[in-house]
Protein backbone atom coordinates (compact mmCIF):
# COMPACT_ATOMS: atom_id res chain seq x y z
CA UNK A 1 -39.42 -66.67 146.19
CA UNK A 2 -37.13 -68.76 148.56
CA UNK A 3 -38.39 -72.26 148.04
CA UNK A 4 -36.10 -74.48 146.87
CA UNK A 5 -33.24 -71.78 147.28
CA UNK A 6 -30.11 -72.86 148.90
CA UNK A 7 -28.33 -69.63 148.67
CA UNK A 8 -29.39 -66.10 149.00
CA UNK A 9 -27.37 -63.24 147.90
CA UNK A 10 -26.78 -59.66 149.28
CA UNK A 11 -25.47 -56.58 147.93
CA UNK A 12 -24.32 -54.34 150.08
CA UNK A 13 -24.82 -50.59 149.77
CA UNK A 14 -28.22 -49.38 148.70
CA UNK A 15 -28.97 -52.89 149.74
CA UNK A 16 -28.12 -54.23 153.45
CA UNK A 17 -26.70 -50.54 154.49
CA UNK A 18 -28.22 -47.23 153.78
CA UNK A 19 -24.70 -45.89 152.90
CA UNK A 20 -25.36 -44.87 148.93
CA UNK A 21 -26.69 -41.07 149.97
CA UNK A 22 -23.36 -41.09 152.48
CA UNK A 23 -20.90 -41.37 149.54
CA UNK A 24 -23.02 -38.51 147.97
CA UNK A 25 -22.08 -36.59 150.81
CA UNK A 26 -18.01 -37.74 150.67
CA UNK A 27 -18.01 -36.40 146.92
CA UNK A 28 -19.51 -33.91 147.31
CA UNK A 29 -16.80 -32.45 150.84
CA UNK A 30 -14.20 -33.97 148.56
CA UNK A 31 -15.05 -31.60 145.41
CA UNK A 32 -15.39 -28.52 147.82
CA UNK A 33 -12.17 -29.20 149.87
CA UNK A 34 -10.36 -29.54 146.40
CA UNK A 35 -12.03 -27.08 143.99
CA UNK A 36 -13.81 -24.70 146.48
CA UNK A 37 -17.27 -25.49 144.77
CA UNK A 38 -20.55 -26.18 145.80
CA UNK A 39 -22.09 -29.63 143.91
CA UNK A 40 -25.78 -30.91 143.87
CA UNK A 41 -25.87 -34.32 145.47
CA UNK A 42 -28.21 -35.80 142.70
CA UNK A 43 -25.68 -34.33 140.67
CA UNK A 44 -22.90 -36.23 142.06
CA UNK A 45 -24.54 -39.79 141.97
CA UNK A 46 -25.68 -39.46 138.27
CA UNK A 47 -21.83 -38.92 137.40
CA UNK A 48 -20.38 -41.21 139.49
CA UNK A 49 -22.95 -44.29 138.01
CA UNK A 50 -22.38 -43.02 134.92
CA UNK A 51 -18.77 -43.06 135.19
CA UNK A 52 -18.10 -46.32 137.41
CA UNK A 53 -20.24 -48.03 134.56
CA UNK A 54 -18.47 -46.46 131.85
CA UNK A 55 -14.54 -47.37 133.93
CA UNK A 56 -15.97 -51.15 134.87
CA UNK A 57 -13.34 -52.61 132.62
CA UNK A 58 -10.98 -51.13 134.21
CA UNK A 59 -8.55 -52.75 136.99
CA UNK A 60 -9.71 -49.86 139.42
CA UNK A 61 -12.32 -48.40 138.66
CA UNK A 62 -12.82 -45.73 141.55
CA UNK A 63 -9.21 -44.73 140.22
CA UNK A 64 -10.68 -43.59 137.32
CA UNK A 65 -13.82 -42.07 139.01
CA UNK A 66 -10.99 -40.49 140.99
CA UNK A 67 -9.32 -39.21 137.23
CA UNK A 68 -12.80 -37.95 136.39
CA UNK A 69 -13.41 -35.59 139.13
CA UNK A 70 -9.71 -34.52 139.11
CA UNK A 71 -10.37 -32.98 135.40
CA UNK A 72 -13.94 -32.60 135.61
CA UNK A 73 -13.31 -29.75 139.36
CA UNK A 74 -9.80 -28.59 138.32
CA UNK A 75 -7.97 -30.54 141.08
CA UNK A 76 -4.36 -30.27 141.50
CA UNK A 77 -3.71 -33.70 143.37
CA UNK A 78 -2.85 -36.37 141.12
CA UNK A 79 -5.67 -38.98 140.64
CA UNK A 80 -3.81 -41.57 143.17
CA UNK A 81 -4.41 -38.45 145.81
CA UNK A 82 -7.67 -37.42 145.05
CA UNK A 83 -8.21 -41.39 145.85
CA UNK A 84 -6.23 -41.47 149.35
CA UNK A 85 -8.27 -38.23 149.98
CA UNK A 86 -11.53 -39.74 149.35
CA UNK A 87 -10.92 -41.93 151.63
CA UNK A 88 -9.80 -40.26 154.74
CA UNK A 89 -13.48 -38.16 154.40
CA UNK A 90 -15.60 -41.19 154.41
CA UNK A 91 -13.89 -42.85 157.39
CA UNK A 92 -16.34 -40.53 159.46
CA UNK A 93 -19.08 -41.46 157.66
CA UNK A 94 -18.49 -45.07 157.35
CA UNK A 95 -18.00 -45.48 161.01
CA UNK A 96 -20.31 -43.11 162.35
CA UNK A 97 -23.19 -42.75 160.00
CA UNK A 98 -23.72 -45.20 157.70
CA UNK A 99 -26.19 -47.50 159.35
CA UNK A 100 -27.87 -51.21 158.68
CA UNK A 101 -31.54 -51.34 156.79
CA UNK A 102 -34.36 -51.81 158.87
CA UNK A 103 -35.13 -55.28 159.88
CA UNK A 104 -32.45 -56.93 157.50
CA UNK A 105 -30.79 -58.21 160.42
CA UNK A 106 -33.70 -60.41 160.85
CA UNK A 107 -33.98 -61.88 157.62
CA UNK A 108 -30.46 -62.69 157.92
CA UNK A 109 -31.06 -64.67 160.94
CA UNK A 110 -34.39 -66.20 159.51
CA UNK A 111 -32.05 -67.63 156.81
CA UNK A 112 -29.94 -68.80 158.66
CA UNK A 113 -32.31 -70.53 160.92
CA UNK A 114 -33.39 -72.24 157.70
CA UNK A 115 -30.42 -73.34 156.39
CA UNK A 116 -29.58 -70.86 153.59
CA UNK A 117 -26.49 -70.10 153.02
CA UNK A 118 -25.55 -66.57 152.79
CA UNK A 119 -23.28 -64.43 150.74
CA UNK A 120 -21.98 -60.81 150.64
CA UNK A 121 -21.61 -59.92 146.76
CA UNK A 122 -20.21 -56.07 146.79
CA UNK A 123 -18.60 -54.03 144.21
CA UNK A 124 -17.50 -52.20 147.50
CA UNK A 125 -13.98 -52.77 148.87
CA UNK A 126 -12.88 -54.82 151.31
CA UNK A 127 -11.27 -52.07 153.20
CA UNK A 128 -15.09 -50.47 153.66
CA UNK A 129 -16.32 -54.18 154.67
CA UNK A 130 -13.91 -54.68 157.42
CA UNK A 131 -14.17 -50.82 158.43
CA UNK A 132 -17.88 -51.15 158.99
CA UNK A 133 -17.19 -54.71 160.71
CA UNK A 134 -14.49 -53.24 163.10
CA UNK A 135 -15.59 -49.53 163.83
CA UNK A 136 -19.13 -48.85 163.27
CA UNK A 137 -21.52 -50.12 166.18
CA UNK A 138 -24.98 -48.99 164.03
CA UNK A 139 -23.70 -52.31 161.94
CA UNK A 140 -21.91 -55.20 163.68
CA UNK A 141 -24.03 -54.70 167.09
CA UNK A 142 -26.53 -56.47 164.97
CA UNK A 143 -24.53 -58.56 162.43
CA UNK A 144 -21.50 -60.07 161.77
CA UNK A 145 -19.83 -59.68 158.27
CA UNK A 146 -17.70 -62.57 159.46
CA UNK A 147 -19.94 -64.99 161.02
CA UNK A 148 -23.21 -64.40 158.80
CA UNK A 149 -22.15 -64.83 155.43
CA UNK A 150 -20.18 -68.04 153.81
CA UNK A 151 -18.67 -65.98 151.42
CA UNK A 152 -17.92 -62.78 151.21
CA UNK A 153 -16.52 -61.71 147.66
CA UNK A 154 -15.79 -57.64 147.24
CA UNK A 155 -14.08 -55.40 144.82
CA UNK A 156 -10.98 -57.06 145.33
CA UNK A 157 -11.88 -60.40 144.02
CA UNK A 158 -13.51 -59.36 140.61
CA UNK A 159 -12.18 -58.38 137.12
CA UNK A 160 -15.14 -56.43 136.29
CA UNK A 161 -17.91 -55.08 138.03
CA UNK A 162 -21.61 -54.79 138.35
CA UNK A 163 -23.37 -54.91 135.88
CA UNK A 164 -20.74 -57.71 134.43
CA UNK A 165 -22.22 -60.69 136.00
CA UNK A 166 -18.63 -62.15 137.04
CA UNK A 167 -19.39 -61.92 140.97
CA UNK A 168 -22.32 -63.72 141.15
CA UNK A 169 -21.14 -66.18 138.39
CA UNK A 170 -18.18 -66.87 141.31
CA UNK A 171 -20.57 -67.22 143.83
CA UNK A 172 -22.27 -70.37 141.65
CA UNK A 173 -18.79 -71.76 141.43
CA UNK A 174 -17.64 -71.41 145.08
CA UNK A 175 -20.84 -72.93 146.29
CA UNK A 176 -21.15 -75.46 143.06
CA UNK A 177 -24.80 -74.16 142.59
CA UNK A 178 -27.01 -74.26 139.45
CA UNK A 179 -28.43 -70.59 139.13
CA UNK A 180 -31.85 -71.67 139.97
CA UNK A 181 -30.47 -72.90 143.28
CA UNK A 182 -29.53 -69.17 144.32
CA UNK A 183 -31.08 -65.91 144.83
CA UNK A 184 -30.16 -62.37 144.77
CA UNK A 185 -31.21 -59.50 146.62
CA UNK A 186 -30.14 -55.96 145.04
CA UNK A 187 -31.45 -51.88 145.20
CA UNK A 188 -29.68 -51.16 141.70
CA UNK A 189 -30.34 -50.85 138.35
CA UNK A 190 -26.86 -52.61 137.49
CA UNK A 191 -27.07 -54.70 140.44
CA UNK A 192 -30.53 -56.42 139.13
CA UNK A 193 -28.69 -56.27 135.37
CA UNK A 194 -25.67 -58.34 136.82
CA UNK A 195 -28.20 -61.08 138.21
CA UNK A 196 -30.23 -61.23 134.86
CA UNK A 197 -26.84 -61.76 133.13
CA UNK A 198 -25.81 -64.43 135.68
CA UNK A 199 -29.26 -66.32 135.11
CA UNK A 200 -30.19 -65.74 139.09
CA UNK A 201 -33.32 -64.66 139.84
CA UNK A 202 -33.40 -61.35 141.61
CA UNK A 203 -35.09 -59.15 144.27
CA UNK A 204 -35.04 -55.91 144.38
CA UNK A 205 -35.63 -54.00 147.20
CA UNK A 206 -36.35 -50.18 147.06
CA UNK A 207 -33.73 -47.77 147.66
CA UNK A 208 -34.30 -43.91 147.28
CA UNK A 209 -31.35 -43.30 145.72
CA UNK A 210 -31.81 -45.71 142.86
CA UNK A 211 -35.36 -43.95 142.53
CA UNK A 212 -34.55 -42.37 139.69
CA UNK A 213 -34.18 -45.94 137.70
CA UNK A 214 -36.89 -47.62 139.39
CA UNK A 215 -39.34 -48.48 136.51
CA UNK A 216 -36.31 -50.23 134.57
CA UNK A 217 -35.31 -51.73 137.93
CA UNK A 218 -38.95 -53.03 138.19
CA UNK A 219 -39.06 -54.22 134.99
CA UNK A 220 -35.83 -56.55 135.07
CA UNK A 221 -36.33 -57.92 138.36
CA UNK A 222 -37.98 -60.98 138.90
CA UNK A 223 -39.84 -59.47 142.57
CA UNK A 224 -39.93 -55.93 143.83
CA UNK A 225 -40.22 -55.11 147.64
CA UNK A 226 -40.12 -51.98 149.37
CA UNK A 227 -38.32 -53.19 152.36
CA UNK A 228 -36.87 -55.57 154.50
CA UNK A 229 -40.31 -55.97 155.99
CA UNK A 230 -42.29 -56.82 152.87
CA UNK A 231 -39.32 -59.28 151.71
CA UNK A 232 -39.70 -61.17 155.61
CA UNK A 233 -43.15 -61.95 154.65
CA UNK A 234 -42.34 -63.87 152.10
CA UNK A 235 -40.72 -66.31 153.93
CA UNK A 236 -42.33 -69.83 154.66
């Protein structure tokens, strides 16, 4: 799995951070704040995956996600509000809950200590990144976003999103890599589709909240692992 790799890939929520389920949660205080109605959380990812997938081509895509609940709840606030609004809710969350995987702060360091580079490949925003960096203490008391990876490209640095393979095809270019050179580590369904369409082998690594997609997942990735654990072991 890592022989011969010179570069090792990590999404980020789902993936290093359990922080999918949290922005679950944000949606869901966000439609009840603005609509006064209750929402099913497995209800509220299925739309929002459907909908960030359908909006990818767009140049903001959690805009439009924003548009879609605004219509879909009755919201007053304009889409650009419903946005800002979003946002104040998860700053709790994102520095208080939101914490790191198990043991992924050790496989960081075992690549490290084998001279893999490392790089943060998000469809996050950088805003969240440097949040978690700065404010939450379940994250950077056991990595730095800063120090660990090479790279770090987010939402900001992309046309299109996962599962457009554009990120990962910048990460080949920045590091001047051949495909076979690199490997990715993902939870998603379109995370694992935006490494087959980049070429780059992929690992994905189980996530409950991508559960629901797990036999496709399994069936496009190159290896399956059901944690940081079982992916440690695989190490030389």
């Amino acid at each position: 799995m890592f022989q011969d790799k010179k570069l090792v890939c990590f999404d980020l929520d789902g993936t290093l951070i359990d922080s999918v389920g949290i922005w679950n949660q944000v949606d869901a205080a966000l439609i009840d704040e603005l609509s006064n109605r209750k929402v099913d959380l497995h209800e509220i990812q299925q739309q929002r995956d459907l909908q960030l997938t359908a909006m990818r081509h767009r140049p903001d895509p959690y805009l439009e996600y924003c548009g879609f609940l605004k219509e879909q709840y009755g919201f007053e606030p304009a889409k650009e509000e419903v946005k800002n609004r979003r946002y104040t809710i998860s700053r709790h969350f994102l520095d208080d809950i939101v914490e790191l995987k198990p043991r992924a702060d050790l496989l960081i360091q075992a690549l490290k200590q084998q001279q893999i580079s490392l790089a943060l490949t998000t469809t996050t925003s950088l805003f969240n990144v440097q949040r978690y960096q700065d404010n939450n203490r379940n994250i950077n008391s056991k990595i730095s976003f800063d120090e660990d990876f090479a790279l770090i490209l987010t939402r900001e640095n992309v046309q299109n999103i996962k599962p457009h393979p554009e990120v990962y095809l910048n990460v080949l270019q920045a590091f001047n890599l051949r495909p076979e050179e690199c490997l990715i580590i993902e939870d998603s369904l379109v995370g694992v589709e935006a490494a087959n369409h980049a070429d780059i082998e992929v690992v994905a690594i189980y996530d409950q909240h991508s559960a629901h997609e797990i036999d496709l997942i399994k069936a496009k990735a190159n290896y399956f692992v059901e944690d940081f654990a079982e992916l440690l072991s695989f190490l030389p």
